[in-house]
Protein backbone atom coordinates (compact mmCIF):
# COMPACT_ATOMS: atom_id res chain seq x y z
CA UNK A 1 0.00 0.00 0.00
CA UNK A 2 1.57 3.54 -1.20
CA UNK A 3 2.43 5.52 1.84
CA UNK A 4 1.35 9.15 1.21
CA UNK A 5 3.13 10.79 4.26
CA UNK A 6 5.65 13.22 3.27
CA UNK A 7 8.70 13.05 5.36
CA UNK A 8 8.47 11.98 9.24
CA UNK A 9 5.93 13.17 11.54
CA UNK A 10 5.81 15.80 13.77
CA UNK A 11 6.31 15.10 17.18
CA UNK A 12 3.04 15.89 19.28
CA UNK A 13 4.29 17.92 21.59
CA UNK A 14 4.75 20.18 19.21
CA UNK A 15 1.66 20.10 16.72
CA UNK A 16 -0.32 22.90 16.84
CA UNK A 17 -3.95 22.43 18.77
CA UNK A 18 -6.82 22.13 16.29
CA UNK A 19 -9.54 21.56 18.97
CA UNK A 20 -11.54 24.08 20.72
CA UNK A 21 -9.91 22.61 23.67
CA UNK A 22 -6.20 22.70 22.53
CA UNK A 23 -6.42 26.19 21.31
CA UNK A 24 -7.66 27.31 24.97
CA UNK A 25 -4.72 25.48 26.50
CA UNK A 26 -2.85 27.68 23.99
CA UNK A 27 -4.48 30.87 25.06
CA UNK A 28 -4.08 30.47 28.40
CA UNK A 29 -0.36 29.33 28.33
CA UNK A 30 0.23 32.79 26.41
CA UNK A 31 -1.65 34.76 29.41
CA UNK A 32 0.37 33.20 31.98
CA UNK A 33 3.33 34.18 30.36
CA UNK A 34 2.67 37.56 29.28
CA UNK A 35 1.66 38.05 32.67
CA UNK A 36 4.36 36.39 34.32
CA UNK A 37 6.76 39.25 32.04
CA UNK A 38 4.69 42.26 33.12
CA UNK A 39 5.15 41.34 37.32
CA UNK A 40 9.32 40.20 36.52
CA UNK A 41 10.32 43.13 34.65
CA UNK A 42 9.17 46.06 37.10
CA UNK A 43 10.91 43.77 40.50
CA UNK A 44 14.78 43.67 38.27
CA UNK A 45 13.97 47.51 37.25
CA UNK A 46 13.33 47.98 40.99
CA UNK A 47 16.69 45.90 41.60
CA UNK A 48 18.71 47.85 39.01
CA UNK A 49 17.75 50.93 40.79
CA UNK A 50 19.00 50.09 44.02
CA UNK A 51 21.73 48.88 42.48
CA UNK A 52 22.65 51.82 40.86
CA UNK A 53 22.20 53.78 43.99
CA UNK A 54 25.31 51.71 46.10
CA UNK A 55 28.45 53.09 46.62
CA UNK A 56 29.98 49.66 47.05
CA UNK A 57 30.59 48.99 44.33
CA UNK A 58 29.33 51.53 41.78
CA UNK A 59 27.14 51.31 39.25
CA UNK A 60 25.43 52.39 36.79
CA UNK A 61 22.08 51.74 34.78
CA UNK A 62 22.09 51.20 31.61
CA UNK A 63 18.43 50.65 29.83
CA UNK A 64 15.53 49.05 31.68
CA UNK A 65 16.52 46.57 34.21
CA UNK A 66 20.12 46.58 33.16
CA UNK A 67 23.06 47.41 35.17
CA UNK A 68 26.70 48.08 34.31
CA UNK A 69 29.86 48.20 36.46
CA UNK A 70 31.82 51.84 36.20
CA UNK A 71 35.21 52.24 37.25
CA UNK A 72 35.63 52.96 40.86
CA UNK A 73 38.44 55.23 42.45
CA UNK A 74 41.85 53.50 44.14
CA UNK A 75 41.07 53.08 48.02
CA UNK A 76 41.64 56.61 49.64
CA UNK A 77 45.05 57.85 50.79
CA UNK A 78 45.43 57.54 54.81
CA UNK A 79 47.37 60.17 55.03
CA UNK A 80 45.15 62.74 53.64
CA UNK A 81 41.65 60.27 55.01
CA UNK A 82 43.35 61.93 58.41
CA UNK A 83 44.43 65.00 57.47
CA UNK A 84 41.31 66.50 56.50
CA UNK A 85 39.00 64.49 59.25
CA UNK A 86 41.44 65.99 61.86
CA UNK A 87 40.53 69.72 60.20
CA UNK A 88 37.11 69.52 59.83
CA UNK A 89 36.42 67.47 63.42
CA UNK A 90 39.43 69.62 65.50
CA UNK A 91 37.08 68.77 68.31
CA UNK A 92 36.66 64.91 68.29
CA UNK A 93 37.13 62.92 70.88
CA UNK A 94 35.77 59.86 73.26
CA UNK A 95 31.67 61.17 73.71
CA UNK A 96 31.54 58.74 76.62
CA UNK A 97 31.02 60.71 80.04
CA UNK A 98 33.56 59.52 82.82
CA UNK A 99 35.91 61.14 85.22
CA UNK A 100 38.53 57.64 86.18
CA UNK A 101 39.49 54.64 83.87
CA UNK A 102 36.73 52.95 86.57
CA UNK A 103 33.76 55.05 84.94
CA UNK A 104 34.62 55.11 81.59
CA UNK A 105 35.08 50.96 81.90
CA UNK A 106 31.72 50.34 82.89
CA UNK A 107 30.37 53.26 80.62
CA UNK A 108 31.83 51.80 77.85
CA UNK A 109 30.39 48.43 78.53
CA UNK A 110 26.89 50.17 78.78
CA UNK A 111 27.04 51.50 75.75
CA UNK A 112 27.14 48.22 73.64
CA UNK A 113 23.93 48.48 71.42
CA UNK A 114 23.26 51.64 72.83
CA UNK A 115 24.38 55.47 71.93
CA UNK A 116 26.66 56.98 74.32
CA UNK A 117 23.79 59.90 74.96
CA UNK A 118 21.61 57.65 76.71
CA UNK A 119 24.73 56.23 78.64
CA UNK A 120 25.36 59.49 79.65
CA UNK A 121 22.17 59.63 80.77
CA UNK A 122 22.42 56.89 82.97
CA UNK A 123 25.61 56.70 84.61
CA UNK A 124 25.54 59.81 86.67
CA UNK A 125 22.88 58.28 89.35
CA UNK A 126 24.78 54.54 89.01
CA UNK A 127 28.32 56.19 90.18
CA UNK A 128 26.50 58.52 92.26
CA UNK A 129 25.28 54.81 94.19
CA UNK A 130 28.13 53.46 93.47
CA UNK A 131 31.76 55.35 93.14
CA UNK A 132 34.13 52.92 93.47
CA UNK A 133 34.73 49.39 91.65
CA UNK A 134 34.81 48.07 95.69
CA UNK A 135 30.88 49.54 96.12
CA UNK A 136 29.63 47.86 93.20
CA UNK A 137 31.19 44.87 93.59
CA UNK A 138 29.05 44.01 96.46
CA UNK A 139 25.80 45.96 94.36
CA UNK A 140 22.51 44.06 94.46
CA UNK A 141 21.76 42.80 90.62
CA UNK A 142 18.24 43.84 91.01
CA UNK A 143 19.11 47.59 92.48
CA UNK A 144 22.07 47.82 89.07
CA UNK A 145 19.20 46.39 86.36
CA UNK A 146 16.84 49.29 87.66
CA UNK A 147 19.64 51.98 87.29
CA UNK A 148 20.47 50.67 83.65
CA UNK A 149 17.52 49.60 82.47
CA UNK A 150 17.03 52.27 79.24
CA UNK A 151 20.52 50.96 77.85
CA UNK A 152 18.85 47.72 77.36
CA UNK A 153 20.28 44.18 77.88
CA UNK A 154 20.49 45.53 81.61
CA UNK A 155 20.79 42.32 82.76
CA UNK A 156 23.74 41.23 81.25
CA UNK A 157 25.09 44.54 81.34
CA UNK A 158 24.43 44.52 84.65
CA UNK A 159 26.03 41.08 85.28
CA UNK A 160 29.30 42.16 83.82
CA UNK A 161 29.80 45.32 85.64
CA UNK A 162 29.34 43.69 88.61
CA UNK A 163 31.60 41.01 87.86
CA UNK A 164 34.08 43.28 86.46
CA UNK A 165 34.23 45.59 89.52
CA UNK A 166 34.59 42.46 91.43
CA UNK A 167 37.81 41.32 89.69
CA UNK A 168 38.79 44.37 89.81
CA UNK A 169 38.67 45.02 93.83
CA UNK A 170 40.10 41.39 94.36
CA UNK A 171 42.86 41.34 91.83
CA UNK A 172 44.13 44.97 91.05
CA UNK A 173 42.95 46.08 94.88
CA UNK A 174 40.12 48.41 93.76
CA UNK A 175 42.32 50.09 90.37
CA UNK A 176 41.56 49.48 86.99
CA UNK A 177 44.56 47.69 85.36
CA UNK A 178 46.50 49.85 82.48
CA UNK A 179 47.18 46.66 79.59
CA UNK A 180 45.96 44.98 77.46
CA UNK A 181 46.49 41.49 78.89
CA UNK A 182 45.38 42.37 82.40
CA UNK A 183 41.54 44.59 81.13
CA UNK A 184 40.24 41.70 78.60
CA UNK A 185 40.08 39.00 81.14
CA UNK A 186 37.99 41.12 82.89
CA UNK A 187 34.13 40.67 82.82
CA UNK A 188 32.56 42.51 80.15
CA UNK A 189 35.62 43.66 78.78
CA UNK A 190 37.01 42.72 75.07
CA UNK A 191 39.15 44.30 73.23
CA UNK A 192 37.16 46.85 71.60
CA UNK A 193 36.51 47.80 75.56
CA UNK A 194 40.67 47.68 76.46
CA UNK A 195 41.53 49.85 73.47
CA UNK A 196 38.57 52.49 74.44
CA UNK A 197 39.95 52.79 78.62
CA UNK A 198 43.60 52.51 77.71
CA UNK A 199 43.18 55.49 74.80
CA UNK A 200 40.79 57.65 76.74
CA UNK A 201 41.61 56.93 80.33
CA UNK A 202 45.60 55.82 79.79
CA UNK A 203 46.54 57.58 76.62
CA UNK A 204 48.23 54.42 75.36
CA UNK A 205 47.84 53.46 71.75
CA UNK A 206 47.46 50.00 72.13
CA UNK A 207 45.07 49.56 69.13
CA UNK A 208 42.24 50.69 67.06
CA UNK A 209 38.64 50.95 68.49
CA UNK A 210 36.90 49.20 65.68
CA UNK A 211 32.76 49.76 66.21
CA UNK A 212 29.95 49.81 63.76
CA UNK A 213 31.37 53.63 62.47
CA UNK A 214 34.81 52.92 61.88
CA UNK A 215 34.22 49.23 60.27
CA UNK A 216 31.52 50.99 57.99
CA UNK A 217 33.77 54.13 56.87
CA UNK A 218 36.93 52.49 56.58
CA UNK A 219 35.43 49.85 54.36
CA UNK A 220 33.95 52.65 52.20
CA UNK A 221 36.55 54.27 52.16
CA UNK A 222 38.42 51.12 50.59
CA UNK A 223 41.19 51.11 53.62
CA UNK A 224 39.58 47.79 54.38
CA UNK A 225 38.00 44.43 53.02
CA UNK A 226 37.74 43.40 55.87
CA UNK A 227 34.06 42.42 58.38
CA UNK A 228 35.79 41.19 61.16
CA UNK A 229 36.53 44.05 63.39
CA UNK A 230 40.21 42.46 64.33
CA UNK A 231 40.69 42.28 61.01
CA UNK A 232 39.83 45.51 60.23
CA UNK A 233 41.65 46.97 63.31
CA UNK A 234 44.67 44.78 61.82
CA UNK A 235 44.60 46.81 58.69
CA UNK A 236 44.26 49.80 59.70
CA UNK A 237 47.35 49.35 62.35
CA UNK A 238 49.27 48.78 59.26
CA UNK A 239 48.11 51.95 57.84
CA UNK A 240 48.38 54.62 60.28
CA UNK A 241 51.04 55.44 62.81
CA UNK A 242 50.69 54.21 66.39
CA UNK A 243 50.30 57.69 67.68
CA UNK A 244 47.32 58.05 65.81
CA UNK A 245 45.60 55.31 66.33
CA UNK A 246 43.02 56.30 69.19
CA UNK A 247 42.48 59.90 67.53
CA UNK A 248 41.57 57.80 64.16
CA UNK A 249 38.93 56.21 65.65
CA UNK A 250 37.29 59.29 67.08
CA UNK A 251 37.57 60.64 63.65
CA UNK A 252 35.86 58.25 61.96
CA UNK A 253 33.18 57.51 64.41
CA UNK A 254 32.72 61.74 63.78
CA UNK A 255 32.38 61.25 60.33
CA UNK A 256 30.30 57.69 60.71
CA UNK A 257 27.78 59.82 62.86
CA UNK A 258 27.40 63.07 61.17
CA UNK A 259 28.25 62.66 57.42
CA UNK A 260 29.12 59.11 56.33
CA UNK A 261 25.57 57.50 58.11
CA UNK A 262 24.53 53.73 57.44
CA UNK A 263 21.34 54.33 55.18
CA UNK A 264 21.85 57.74 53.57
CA UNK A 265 25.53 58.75 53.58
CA UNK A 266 25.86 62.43 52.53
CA UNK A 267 28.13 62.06 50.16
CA UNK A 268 27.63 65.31 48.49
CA UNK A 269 28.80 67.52 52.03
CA UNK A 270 32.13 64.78 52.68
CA UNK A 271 34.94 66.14 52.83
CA UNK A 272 36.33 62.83 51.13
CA UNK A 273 33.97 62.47 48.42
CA UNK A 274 36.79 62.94 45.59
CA UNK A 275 38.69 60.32 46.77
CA UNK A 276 36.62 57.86 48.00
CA UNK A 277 35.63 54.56 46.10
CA UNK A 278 32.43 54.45 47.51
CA UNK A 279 30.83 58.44 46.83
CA UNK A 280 28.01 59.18 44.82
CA UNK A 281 29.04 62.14 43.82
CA UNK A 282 30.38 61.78 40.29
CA UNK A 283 33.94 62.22 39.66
């Protein structure tokens, strides 16, 4: 029997529906699609734009929903990065209340996750209760938690400058120790905590007070790569001279808190703008 097929069939997947039936299939296949498009493209517009907006790394947009890498500046020069923060903050320096190395220890442990206003706020009535490291050593927890509470995590807080007023009056008889070694086996203390007294309360550069401010800046500013704030203490160490290093960090917390914020850095009033990698202005 003649065979009057020309060629080899096409698969059925890919026939085109000739029922009522098929061609709805089609129809709605097509909607989904199309409508699929319309709710993707405005979300990687939205994207692009954000995009665009970061200073880390910058970018650029290009068409709808497209973004393209520019060139970004060399990391900034230390020695100007402190040249011109020292002129246009003369005035910076630890905001931290405290009149002994004993107040501005436990002050500085109130003020983790906290601004140093409301710490100010608060330690006046605690060393008021409780002057020396020997009369809060013996402090009811409850009576400290109720002085503190506003700082928030008053109970830990609480717990560790008890503690740490404790060691203190049994191992250093009642005076707050002057290295390194001796302050971060202390309760409450770290090293972020050791370099703050022994800067402020010693003036001994022992390191680099690396908080939120001066891990966010110096990374903008490309003097770091670094999260870790060892790390980043590590490299800037390497970049600045030891005499400098606690006046750095009241620098760039200055900056971190007035110009170079977290959400909407001011690029446009920064002193640093036209060298750093991360400004919006254009260069």
């Amino acid at each position: 029997m003649a065979n009057n097929r020309q060629g080899p069939r096409q698969p059925l997947s890919q026939r085109r529906p000739k029922t009522a039936a098929g061609k709805q299939v089609a129809r709605v296949k097509a909607n989904v699609k199309a409508n699929v498009k319309a709710k993707v493209k405005p979300v990687v517009a939205k994207i692009a734009k954000k995009l665009a907006k970061v200073g880390t790394p910058a970018a650029t947009k290009v068409g709808a929903g497209k973004v393209a890498p520019v060139r970004r500046r060399p990391p900034a020069d230390p020695v100007v990065v402190y040249s011109r923060l020292q002129a246009q903050y003369p005035d910076a320096h630890c905001e931290l209340d405290f009149a002994s190395p004993f107040q501005l220890v436990v002050a500085t442990i109130l003020s983790a996750q906290c601004t140093d206003k409301r710490v100010n706020m608060v330690t006046p009535a605690l060393f008021s209760r409780y002057p020396t490291p020997a009369a809060l050593a013996v402090a009811k927890q409850e009576d400290v938690e109720e002085i503190i509470k506003s700082t928030g995590f008053f109970r830990n807080k609480a717990k560790s400058i008890i503690g740490m007023a404790g060691a203190v009056t049994d191992r250093h008889a009642g005076t707050i120790p002057s290295t390194l070694e001796e302050l971060v086996v202390l309760p409450g203390v770290g090293r972020k905590t050791a370099n703050v007294v022994l800067g402020n309360a010693f003036d001994i550069n022992e390191g680099v007070v690396v908080d939120t401010h001066v891990g966010r800046v110096s990374f903008r500013l490309g003097l770091t790569t670094q999260t870790d704030p060892v790390k980043i203490e590590q490299d800037l160490i390497e970049l600045f001279p030891r005499e400098r290093w606690t006046m750095l960090a009241h620098l760039l917390i200055f900056h971190g808190r007035r110009v170079c914020e977290a959400k909407n850095p001011r690029c446009g009033e920064c002193v640093l703008s036209d060298i750093c990698p991360s400004s919006r202005v254009p260069s």
